[in-house]
C-alpha atoms as a PDB file:
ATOM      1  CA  UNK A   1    -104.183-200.246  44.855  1.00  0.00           C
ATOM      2  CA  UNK A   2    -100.945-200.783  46.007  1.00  0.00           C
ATOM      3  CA  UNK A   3     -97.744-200.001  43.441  1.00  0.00           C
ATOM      4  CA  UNK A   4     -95.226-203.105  42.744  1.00  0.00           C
ATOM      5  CA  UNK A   5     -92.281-201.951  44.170  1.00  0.00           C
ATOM      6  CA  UNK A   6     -89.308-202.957  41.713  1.00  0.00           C
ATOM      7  CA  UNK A   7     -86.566-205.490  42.356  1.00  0.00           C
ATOM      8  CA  UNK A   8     -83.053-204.030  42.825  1.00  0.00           C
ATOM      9  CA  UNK A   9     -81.018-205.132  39.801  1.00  0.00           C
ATOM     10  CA  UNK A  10     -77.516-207.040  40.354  1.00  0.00           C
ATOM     11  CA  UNK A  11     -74.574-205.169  38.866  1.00  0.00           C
ATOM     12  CA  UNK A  12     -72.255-207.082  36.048  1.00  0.00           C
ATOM     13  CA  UNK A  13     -68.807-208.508  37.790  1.00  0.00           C
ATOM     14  CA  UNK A  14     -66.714-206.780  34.511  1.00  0.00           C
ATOM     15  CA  UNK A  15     -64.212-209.870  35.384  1.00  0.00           C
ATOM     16  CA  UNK A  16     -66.997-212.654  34.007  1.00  0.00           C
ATOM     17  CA  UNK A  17     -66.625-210.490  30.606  1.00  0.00           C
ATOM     18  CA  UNK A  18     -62.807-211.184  29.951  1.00  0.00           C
ATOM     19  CA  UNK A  19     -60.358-213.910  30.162  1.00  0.00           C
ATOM     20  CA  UNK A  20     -56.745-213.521  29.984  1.00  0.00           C
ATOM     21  CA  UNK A  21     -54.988-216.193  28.014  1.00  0.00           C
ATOM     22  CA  UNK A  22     -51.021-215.951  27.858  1.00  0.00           C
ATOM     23  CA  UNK A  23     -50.975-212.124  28.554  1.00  0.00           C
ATOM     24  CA  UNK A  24     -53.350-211.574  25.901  1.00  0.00           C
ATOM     25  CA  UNK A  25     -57.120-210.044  26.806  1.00  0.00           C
ATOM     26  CA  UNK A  26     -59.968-212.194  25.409  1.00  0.00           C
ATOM     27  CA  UNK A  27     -63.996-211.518  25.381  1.00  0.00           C
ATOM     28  CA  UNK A  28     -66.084-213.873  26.481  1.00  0.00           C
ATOM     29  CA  UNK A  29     -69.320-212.610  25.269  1.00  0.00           C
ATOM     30  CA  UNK A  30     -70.609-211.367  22.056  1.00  0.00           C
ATOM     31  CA  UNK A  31     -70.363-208.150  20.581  1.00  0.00           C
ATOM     32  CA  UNK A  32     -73.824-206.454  19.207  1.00  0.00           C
ATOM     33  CA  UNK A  33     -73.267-206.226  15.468  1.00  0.00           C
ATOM     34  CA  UNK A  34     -75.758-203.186  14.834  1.00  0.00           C
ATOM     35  CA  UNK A  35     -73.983-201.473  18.111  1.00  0.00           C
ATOM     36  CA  UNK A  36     -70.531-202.383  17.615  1.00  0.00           C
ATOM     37  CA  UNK A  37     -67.800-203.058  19.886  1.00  0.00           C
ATOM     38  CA  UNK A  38     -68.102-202.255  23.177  1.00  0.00           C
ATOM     39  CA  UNK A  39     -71.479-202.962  24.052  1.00  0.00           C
ATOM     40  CA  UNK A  40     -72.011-206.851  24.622  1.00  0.00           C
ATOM     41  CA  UNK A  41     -74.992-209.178  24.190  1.00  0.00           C
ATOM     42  CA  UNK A  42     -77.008-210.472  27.355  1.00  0.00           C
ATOM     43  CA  UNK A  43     -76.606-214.347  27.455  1.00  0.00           C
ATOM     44  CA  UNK A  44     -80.443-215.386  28.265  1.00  0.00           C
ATOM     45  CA  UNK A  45     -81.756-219.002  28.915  1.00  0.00           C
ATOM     46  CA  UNK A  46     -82.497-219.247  24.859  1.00  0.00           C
ATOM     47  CA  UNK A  47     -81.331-216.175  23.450  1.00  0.00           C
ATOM     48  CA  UNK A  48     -78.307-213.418  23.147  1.00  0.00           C
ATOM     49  CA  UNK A  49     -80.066-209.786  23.340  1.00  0.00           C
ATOM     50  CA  UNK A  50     -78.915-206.180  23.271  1.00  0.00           C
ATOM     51  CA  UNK A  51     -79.745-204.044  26.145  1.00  0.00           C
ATOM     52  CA  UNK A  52     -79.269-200.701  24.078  1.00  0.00           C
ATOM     53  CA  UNK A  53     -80.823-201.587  20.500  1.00  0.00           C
ATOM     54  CA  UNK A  54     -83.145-204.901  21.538  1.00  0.00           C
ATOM     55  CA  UNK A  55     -81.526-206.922  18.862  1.00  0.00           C
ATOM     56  CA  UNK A  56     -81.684-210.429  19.534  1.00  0.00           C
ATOM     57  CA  UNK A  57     -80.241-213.822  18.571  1.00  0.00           C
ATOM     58  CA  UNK A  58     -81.844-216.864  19.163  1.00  0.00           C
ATOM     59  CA  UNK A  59     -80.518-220.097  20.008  1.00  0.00           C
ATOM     60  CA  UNK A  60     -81.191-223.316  18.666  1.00  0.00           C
ATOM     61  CA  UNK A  61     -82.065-226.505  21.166  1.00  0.00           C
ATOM     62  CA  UNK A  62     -79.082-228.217  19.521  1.00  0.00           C
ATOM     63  CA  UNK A  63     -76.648-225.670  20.714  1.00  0.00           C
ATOM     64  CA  UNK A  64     -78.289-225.179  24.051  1.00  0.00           C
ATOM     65  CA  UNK A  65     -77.053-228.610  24.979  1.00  0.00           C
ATOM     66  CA  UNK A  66     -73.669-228.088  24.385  1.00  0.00           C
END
């Protein structure tokens, strides 16, 4: 059998994380709250996850169409 050979991931562009309003740094995305700062949540079709712990936060259809 042949082995599935594994996509090559994209790396994060650090500049989508942070804004900079009037000289003053601002996060975009959400912080884990069992990981604490410094480690953001993954912004997925229906759901904010943590890459290090799994935690996970779903969103509700009513938001999504915001």
């Amino acid at each position: 059998m042949a082995k599935n050979k594994k996509k090559p991931q994209k790396a994060v562009d650090i500049k989508s994380l942070y804004s900079v309003e009037g000289g003053v740094l601002k996060r975009k995305a959400k912080f884990c709250p069992k990981c604490g700062p410094g480690v953001f949540l993954a912004a997925h079709k229906n759901r904010l996850s943590c890459g290090k712990c799994g935690y996970t936060e779903f969103i509700k259809k009513q938001e999504q169409e915001k």
